[in-house]
PDB file of N, CA and C in Angstrom:
ATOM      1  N   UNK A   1      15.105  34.403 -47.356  1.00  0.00           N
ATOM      2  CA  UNK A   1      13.928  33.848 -46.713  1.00  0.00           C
ATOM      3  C   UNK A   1      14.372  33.064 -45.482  1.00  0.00           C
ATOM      4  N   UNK A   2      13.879  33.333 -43.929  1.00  0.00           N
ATOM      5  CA  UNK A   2      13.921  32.716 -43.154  1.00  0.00           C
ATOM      6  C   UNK A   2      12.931  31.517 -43.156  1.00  0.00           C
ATOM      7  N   UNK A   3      13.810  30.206 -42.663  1.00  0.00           N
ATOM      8  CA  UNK A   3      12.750  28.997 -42.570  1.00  0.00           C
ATOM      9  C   UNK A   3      12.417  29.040 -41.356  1.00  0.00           C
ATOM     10  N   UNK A   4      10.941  28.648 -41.198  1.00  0.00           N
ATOM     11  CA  UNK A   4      10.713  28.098 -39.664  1.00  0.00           C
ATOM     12  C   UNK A   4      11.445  27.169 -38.548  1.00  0.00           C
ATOM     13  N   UNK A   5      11.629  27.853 -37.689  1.00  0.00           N
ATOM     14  CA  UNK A   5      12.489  27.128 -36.718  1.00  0.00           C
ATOM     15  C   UNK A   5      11.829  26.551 -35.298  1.00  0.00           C
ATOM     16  N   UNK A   6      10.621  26.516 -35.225  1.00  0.00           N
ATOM     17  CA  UNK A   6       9.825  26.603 -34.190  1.00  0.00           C
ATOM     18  C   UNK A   6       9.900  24.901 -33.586  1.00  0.00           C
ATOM     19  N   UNK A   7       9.826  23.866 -34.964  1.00  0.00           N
ATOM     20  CA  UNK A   7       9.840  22.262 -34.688  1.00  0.00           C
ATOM     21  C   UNK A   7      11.247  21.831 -34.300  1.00  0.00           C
ATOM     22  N   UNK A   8      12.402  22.741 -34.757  1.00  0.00           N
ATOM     23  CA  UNK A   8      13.481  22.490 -35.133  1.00  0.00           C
ATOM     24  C   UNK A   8      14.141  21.823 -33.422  1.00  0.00           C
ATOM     25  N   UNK A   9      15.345  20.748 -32.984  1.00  0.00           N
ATOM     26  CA  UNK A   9      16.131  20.712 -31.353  1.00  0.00           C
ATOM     27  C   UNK A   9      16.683  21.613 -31.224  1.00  0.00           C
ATOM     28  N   UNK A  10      16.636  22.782 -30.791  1.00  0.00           N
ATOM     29  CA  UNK A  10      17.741  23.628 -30.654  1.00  0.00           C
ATOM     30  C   UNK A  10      18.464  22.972 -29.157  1.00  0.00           C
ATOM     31  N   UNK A  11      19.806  23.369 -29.048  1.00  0.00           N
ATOM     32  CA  UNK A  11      20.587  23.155 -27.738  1.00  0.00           C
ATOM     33  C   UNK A  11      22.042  24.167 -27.920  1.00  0.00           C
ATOM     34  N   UNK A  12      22.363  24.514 -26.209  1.00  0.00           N
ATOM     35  CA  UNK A  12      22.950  25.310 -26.240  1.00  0.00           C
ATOM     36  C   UNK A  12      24.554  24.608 -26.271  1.00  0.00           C
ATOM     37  N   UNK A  13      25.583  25.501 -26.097  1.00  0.00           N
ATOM     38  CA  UNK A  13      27.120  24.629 -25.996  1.00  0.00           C
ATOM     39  C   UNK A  13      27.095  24.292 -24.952  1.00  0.00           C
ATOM     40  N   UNK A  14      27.963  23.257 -24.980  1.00  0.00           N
ATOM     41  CA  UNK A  14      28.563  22.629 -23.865  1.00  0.00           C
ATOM     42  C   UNK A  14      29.124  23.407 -22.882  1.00  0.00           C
ATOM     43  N   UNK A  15      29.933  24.378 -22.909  1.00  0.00           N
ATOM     44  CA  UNK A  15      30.296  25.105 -22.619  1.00  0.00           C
ATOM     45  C   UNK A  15      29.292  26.508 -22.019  1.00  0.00           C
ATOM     46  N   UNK A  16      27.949  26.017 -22.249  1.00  0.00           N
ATOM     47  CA  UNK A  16      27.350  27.240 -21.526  1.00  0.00           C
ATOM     48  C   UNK A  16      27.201  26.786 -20.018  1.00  0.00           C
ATOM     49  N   UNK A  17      27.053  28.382 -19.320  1.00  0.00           N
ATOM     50  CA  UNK A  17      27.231  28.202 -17.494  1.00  0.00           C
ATOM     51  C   UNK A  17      25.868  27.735 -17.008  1.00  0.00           C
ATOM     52  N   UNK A  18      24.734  27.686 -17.946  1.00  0.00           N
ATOM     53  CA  UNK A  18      23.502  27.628 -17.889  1.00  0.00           C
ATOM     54  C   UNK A  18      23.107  28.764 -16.640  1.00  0.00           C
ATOM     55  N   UNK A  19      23.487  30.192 -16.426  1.00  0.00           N
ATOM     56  CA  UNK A  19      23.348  31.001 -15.818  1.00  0.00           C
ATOM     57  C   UNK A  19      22.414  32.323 -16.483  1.00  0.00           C
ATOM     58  N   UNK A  20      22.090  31.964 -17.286  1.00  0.00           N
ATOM     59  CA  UNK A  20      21.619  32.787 -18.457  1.00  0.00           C
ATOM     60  C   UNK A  20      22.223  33.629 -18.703  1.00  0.00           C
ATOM     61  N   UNK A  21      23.449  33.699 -18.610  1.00  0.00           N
ATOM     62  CA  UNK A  21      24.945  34.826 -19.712  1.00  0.00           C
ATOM     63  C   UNK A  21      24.850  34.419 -21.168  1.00  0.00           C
ATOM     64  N   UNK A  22      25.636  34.234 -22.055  1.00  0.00           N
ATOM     65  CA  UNK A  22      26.433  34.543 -23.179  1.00  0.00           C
ATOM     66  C   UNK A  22      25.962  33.230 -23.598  1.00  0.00           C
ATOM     67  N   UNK A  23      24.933  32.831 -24.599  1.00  0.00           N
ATOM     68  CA  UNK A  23      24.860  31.283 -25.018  1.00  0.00           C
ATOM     69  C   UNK A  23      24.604  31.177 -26.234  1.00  0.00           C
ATOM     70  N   UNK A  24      25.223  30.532 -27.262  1.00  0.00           N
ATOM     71  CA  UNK A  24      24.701  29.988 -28.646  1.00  0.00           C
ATOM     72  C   UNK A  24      23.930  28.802 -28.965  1.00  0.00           C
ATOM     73  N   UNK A  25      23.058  28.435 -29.865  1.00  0.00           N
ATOM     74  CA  UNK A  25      22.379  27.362 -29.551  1.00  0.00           C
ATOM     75  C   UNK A  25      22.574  27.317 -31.112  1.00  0.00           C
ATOM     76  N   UNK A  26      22.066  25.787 -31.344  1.00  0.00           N
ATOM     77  CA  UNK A  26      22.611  25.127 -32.786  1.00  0.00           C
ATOM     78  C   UNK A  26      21.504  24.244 -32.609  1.00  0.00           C
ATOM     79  N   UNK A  27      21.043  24.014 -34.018  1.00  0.00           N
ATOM     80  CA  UNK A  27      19.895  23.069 -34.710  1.00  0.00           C
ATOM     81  C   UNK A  27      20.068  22.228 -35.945  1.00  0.00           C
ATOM     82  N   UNK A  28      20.148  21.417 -36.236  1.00  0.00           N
ATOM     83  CA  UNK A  28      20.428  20.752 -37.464  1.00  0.00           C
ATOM     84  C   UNK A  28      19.203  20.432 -38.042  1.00  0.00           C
ATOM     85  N   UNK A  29      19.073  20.460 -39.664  1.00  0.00           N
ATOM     86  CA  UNK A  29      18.213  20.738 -40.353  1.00  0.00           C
ATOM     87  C   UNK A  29      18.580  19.596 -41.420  1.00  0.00           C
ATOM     88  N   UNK A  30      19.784  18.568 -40.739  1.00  0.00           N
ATOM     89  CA  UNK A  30      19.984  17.894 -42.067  1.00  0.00           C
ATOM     90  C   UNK A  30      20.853  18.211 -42.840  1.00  0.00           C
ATOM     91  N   UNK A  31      20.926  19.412 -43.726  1.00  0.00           N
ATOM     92  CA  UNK A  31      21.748  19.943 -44.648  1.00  0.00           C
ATOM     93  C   UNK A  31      22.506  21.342 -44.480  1.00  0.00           C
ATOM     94  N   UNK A  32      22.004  21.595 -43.216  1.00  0.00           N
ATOM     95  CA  UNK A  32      22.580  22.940 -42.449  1.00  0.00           C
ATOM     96  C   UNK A  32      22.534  22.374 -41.302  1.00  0.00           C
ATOM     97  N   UNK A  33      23.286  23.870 -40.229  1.00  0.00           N
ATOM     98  CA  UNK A  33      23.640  24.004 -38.918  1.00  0.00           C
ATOM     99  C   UNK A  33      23.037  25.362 -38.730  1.00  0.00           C
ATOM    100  N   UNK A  34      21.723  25.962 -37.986  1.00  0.00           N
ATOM    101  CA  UNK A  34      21.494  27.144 -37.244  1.00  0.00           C
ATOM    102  C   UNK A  34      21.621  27.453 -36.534  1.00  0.00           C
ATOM    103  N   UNK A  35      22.713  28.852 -36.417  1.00  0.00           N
ATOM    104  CA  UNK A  35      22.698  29.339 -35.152  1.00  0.00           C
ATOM    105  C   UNK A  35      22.365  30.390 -34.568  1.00  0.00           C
ATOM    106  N   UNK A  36      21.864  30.801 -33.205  1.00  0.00           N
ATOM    107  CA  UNK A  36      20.996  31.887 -32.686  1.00  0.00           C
ATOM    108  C   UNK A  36      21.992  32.136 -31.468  1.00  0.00           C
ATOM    109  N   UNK A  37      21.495  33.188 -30.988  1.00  0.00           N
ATOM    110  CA  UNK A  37      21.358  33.820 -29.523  1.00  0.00           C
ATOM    111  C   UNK A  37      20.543  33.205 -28.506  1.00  0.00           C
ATOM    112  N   UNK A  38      20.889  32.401 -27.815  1.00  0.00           N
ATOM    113  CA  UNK A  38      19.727  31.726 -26.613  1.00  0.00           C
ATOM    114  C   UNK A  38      18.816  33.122 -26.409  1.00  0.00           C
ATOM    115  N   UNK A  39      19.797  34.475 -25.522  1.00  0.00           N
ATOM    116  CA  UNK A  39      18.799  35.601 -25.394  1.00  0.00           C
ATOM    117  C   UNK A  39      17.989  36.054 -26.356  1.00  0.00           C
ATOM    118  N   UNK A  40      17.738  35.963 -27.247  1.00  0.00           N
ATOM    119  CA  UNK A  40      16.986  36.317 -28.491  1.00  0.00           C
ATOM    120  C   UNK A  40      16.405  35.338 -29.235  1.00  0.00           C
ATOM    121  N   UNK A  41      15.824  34.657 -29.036  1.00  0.00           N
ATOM    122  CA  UNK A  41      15.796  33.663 -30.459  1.00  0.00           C
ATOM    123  C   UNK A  41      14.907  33.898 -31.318  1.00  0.00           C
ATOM    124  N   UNK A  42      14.346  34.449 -31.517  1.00  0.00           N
ATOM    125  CA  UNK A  42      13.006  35.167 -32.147  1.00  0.00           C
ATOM    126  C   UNK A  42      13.787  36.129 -33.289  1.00  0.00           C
ATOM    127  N   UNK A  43      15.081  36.166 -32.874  1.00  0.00           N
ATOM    128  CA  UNK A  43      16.040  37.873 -33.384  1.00  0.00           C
ATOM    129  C   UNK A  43      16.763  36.771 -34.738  1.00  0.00           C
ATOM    130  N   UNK A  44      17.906  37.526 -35.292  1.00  0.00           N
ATOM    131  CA  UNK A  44      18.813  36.825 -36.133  1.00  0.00           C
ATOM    132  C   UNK A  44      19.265  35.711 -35.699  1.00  0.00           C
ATOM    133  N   UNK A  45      19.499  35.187 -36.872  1.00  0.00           N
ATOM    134  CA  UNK A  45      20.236  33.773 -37.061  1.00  0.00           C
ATOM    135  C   UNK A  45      20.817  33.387 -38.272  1.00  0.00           C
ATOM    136  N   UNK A  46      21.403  32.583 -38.284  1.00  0.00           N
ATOM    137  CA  UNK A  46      22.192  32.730 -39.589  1.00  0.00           C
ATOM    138  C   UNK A  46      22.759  30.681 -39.498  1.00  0.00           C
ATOM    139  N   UNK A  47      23.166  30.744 -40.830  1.00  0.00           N
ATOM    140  CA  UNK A  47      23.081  28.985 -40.574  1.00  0.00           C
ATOM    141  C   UNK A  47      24.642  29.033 -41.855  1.00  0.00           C
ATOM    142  N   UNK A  48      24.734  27.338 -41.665  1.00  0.00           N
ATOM    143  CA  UNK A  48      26.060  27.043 -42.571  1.00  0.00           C
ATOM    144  C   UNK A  48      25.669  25.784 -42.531  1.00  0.00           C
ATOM    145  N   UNK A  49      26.628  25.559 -43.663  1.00  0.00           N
ATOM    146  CA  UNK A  49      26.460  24.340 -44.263  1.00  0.00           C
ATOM    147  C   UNK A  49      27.108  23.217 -43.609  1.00  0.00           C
ATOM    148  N   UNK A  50      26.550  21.527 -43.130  1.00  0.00           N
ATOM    149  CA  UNK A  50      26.483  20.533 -42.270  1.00  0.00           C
ATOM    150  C   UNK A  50      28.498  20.757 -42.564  1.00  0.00           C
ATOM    151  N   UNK A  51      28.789  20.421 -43.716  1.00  0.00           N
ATOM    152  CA  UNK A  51      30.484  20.082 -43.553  1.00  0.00           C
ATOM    153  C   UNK A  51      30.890  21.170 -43.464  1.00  0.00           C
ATOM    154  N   UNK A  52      30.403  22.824 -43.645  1.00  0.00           N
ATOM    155  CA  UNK A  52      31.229  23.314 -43.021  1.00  0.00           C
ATOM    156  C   UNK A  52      31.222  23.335 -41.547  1.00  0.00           C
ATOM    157  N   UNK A  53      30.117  23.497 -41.021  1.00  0.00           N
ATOM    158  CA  UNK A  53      30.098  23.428 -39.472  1.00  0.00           C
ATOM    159  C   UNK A  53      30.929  22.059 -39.148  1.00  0.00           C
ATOM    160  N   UNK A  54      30.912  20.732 -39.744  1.00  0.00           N
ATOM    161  CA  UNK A  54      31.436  19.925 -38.941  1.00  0.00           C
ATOM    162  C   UNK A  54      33.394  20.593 -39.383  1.00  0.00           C
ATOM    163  N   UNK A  55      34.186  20.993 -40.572  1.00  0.00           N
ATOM    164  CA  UNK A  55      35.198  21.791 -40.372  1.00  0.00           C
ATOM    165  C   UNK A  55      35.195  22.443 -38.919  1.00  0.00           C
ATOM    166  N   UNK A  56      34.532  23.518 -38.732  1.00  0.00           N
ATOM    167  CA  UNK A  56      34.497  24.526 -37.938  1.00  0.00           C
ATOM    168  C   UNK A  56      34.632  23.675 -36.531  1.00  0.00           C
ATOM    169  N   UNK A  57      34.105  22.774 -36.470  1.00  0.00           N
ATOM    170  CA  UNK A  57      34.303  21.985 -34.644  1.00  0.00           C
ATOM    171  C   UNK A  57      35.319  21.075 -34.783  1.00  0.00           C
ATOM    172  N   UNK A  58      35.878  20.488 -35.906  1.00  0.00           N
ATOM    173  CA  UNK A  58      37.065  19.562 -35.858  1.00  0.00           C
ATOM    174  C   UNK A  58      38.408  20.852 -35.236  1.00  0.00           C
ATOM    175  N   UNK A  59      38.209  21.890 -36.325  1.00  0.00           N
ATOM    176  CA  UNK A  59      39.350  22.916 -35.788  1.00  0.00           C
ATOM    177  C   UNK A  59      39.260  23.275 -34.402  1.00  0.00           C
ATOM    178  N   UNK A  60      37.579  23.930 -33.883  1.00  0.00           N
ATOM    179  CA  UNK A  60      37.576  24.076 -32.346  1.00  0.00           C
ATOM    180  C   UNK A  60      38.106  23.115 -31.714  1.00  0.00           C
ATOM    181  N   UNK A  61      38.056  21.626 -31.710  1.00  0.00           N
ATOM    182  CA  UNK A  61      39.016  20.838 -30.514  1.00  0.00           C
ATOM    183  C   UNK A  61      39.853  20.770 -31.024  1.00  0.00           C
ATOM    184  N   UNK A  62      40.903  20.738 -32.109  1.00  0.00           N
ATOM    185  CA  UNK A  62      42.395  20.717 -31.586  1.00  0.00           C
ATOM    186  C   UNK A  62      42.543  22.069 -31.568  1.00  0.00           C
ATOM    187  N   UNK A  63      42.369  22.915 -31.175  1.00  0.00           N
ATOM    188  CA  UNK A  63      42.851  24.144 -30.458  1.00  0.00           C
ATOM    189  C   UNK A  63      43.159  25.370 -31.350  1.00  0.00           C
TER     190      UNK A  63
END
């Protein structure tokens, strides 16, 4: 079951060119992390859990 995402902050990375290329956007829900396609958002998405996403960005900055 998809939850509604319509109220939800979405924002894109830091790292986007804001050129409208290649962008991921992330929403917190509290107990998850969702993430989409800026070009699509209406399309798939798929989410993870708050500590794993915060894992997943401690590893992205140290390299």
């Amino acid at each position: 079951m998809r939850a509604s995402t319509g109220k939800l902050g979405w924002f894109k990375s830091s790292y986007s060119a804001g050129n409208g290329g290649d962008c991921v956007e992330v929403a917190c829900t509290g107990s998850a992390v969702l993430i989409r396609d800026s070009k699509r958002p209406e399309e798939a998405q798929f989410s993870v859990g708050a500590e794993e996403w915060a894992v997943f960005v401690r590893m992205a900055v140290c390299g």
